[in-house]
C-alpha atoms as a PDB file:
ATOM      1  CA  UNK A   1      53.227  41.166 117.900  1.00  0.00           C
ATOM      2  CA  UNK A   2      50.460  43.660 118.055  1.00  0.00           C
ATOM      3  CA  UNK A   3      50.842  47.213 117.614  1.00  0.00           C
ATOM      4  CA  UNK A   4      46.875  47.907 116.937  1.00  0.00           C
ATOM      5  CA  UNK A   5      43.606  45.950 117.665  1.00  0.00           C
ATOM      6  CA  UNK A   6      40.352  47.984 117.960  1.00  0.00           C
ATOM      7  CA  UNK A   7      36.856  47.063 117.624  1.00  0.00           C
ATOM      8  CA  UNK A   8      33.397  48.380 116.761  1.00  0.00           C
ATOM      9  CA  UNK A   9      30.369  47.212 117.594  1.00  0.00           C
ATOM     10  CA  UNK A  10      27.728  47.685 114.304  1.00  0.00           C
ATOM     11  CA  UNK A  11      24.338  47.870 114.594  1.00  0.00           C
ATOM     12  CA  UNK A  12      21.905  45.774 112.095  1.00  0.00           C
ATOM     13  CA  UNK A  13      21.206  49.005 109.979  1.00  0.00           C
ATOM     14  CA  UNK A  14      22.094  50.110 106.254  1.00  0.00           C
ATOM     15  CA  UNK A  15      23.661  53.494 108.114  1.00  0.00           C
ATOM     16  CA  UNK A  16      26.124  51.545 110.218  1.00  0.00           C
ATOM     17  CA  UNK A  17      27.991  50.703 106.973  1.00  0.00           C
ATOM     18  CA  UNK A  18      29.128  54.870 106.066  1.00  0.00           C
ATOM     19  CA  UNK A  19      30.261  54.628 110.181  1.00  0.00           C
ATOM     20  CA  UNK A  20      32.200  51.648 109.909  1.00  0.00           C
ATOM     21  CA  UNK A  21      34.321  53.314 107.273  1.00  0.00           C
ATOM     22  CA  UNK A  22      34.888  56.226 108.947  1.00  0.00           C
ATOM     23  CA  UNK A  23      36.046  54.590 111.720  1.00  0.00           C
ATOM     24  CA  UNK A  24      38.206  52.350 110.127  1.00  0.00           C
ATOM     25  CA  UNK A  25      39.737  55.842 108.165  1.00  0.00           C
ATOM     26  CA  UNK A  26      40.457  57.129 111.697  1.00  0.00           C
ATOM     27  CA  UNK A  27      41.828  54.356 112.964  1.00  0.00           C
ATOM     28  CA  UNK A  28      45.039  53.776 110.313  1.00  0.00           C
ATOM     29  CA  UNK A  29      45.790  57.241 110.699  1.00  0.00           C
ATOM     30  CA  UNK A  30      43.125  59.863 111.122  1.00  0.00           C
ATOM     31  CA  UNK A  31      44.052  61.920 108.376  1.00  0.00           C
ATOM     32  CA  UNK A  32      47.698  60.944 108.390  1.00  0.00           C
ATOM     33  CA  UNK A  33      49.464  58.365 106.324  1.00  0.00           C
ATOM     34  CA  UNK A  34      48.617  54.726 108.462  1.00  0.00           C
ATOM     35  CA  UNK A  35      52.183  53.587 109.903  1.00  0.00           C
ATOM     36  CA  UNK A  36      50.577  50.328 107.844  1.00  0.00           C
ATOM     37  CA  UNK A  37      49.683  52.008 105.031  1.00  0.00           C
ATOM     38  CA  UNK A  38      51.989  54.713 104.306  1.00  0.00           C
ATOM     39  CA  UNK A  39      50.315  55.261 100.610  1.00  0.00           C
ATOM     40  CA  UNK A  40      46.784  56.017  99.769  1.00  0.00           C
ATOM     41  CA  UNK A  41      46.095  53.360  98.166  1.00  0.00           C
ATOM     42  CA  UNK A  42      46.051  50.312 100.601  1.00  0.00           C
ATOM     43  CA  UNK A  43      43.975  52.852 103.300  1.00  0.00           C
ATOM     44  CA  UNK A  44      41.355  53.132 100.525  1.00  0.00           C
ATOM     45  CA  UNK A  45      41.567  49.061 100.052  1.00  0.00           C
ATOM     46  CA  UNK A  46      40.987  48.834 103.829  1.00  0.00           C
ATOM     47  CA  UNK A  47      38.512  51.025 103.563  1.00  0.00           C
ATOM     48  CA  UNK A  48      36.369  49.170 100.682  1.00  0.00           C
ATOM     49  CA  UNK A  49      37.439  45.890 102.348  1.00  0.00           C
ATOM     50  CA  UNK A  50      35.345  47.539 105.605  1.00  0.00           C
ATOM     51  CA  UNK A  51      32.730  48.080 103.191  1.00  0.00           C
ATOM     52  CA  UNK A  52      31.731  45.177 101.484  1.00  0.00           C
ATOM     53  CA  UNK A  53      32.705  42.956 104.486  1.00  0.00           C
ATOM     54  CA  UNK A  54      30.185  45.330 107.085  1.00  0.00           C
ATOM     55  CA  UNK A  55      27.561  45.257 104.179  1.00  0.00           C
ATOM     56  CA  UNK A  56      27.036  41.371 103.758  1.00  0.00           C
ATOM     57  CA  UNK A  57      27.114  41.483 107.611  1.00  0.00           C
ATOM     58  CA  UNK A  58      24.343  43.686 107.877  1.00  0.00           C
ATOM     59  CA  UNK A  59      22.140  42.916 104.927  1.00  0.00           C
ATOM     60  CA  UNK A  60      22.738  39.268 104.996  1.00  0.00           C
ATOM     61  CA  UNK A  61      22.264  38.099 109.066  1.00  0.00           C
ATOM     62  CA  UNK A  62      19.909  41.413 110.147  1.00  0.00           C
ATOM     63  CA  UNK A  63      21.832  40.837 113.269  1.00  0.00           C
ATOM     64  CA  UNK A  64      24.380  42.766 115.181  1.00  0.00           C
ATOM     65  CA  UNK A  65      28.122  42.545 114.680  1.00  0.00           C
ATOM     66  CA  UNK A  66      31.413  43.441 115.512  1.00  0.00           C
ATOM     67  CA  UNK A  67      33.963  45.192 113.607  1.00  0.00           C
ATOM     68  CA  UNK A  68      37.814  44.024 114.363  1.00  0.00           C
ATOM     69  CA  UNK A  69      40.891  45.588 113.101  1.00  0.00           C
ATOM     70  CA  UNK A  70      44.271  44.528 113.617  1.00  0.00           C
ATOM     71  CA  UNK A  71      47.248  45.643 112.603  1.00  0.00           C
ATOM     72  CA  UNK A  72      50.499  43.306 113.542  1.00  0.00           C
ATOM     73  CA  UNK A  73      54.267  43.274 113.045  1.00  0.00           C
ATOM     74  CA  UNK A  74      55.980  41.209 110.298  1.00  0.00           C
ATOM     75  CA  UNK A  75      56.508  37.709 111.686  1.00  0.00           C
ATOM     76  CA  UNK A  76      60.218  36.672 111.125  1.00  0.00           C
ATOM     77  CA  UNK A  77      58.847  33.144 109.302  1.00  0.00           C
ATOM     78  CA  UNK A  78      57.094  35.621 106.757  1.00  0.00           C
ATOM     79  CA  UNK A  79      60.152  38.071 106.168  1.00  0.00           C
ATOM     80  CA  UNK A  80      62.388  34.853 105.611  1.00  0.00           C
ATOM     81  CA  UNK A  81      59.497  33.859 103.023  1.00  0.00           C
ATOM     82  CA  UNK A  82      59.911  37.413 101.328  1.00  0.00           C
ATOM     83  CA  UNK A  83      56.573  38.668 102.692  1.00  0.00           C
ATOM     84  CA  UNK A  84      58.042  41.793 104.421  1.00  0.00           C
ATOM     85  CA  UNK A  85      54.328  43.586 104.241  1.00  0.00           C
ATOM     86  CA  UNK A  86      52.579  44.794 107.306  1.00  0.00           C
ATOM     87  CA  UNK A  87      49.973  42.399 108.009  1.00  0.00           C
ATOM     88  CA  UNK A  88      46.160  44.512 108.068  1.00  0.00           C
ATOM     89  CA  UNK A  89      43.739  41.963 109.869  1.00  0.00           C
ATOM     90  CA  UNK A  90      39.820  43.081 109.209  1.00  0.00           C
ATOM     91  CA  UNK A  91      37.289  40.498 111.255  1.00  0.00           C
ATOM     92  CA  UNK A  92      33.824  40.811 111.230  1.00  0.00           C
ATOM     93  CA  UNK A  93      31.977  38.417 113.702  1.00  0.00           C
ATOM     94  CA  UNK A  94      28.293  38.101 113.810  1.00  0.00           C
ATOM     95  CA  UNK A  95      25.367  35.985 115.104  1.00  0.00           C
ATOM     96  CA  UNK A  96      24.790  34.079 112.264  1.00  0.00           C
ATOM     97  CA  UNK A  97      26.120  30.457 111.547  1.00  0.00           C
ATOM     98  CA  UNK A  98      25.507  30.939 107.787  1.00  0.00           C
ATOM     99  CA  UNK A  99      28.578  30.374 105.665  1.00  0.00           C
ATOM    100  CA  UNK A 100      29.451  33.487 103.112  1.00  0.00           C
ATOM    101  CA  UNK A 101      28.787  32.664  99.896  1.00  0.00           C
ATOM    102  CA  UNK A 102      30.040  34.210  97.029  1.00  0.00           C
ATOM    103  CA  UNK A 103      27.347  34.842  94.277  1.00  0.00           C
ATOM    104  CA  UNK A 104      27.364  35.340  90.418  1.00  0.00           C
ATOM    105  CA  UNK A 105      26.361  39.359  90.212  1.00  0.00           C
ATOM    106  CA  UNK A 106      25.220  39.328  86.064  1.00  0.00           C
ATOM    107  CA  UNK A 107      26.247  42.553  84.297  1.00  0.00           C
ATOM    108  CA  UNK A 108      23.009  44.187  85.359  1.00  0.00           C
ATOM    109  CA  UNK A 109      23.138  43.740  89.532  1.00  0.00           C
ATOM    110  CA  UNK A 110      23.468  45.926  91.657  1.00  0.00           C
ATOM    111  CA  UNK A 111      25.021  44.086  94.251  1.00  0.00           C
ATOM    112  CA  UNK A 112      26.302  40.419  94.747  1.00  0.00           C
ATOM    113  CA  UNK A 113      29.935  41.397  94.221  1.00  0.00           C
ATOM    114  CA  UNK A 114      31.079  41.986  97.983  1.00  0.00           C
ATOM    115  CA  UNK A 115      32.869  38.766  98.427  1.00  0.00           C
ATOM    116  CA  UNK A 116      34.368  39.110  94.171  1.00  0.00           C
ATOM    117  CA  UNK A 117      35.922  42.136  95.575  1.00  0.00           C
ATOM    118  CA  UNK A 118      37.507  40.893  98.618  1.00  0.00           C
ATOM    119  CA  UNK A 119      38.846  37.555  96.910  1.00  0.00           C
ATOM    120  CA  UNK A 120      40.465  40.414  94.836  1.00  0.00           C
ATOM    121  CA  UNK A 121      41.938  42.965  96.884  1.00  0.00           C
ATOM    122  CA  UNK A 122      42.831  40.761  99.894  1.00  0.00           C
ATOM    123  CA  UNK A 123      46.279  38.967 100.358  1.00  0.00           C
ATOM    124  CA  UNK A 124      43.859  36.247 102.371  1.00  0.00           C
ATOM    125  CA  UNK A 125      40.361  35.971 103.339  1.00  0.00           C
ATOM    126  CA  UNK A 126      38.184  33.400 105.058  1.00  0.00           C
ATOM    127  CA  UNK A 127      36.033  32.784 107.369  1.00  0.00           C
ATOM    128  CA  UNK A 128      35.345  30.340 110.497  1.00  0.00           C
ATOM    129  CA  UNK A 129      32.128  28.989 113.299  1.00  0.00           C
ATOM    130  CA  UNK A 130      32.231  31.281 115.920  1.00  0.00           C
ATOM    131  CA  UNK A 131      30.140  29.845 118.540  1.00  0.00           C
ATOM    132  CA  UNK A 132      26.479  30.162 117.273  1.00  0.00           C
ATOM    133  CA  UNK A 133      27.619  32.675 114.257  1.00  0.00           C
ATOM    134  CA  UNK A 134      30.982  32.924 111.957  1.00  0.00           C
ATOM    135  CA  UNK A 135      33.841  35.474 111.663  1.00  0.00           C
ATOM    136  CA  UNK A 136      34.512  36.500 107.971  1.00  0.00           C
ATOM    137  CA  UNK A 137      38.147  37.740 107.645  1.00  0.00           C
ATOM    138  CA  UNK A 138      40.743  38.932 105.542  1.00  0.00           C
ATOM    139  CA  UNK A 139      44.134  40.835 105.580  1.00  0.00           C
ATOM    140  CA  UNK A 140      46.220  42.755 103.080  1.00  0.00           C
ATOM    141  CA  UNK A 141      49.973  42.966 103.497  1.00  0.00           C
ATOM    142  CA  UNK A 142      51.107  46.883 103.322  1.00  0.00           C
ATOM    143  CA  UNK A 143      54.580  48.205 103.085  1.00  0.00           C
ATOM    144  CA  UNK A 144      56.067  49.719 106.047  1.00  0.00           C
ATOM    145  CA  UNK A 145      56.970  53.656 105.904  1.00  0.00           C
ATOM    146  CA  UNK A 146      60.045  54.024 103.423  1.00  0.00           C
ATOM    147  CA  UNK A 147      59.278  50.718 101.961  1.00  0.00           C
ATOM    148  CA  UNK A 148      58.028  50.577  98.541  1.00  0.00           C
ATOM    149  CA  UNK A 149      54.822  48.406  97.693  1.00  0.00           C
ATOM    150  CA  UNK A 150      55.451  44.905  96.615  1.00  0.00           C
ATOM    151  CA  UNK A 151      55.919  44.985  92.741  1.00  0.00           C
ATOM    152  CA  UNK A 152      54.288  41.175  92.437  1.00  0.00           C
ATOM    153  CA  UNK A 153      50.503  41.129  91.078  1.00  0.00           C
ATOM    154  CA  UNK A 154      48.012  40.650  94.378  1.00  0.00           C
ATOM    155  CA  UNK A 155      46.085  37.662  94.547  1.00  0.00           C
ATOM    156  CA  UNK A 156      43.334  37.289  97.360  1.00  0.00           C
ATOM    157  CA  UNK A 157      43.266  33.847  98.448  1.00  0.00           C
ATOM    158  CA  UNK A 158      40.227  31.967 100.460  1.00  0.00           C
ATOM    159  CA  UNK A 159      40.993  30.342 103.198  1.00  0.00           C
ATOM    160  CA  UNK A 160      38.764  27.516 103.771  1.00  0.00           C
ATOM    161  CA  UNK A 161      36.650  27.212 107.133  1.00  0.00           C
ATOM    162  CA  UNK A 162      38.909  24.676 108.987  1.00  0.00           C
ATOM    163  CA  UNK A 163      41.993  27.405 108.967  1.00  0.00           C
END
């Protein structure tokens, strides 16, 4: 079940990428703790997940896009499976059909890491066709309010297309 789902249209411009994370901060709480996200830590993950995710949208296609967050209760199939985390959804859909790729950033880029960090600091991540473009995903599990963070080390995981 849903509790949030908003959505921000992004303009094909370098500028649009500082406005997507402010949204995104005043969306899981503006300024308070996110009922998702009760620490500080997963809100600044969500925000750097915004980031890079906004970034490859907008530097990669030159197209517009749309910026989807979603926050959902804990199925019961995932609490029975010990995943008891609030499940963060991040979309962003665009108008281009070409797959993400993940690049090989040597120690002296200065970019080419976007999707290196989201494999890392997402529970999940993929992407899928979306008519004529794709929507590039990925969620992060946070503890409820009261509930302390899951002590297991985090390990993002792609989805491939065909989820």
């Amino acid at each position: 079940m849903q509790e949030l789902e908003r959505q921000l249209e992004v303009a094909p411009e370098p500028s649009e990428v500082a406005r997507a994370r402010r949204w995104v901060r005043a969306q899981i709480g503006g300024g308070r703790p996110c009922p998702a996200c009760p620490d500080a830590a997963p809100g600044d993950t969500l925000v750097l997940l915004v980031s890079e995710l906004v970034t490859n949208a907008v530097v990669h296609t030159g197209r517009p896009a749309v910026l989807r967050l979603a926050v959902r209760r804990p199925e019961a199939s995932r609490a029975e499976r010990g995943c008891a985390g609030v499940p963060v959804r991040l979309e962003v859909v665009d108008g281009s059909g070409v797959a993400p790729m993940p690049r090989q950033a040597t120690r002296c880029d200065t970019g080419g890491r976007g999707l290196e960090l989201v494999e890392v600091l997402a529970a999940r991540w993929g992407w899928q066709r979306e008519g004529e473009g794709k929507r590039v995903w990925c969620e992060l599990d946070c503890s409820p309010p009261g509930q302390p963070p899951d002590e297991a080390p985090r390990q993002g995981r792609r989805v491939p297309a065909s989820y």
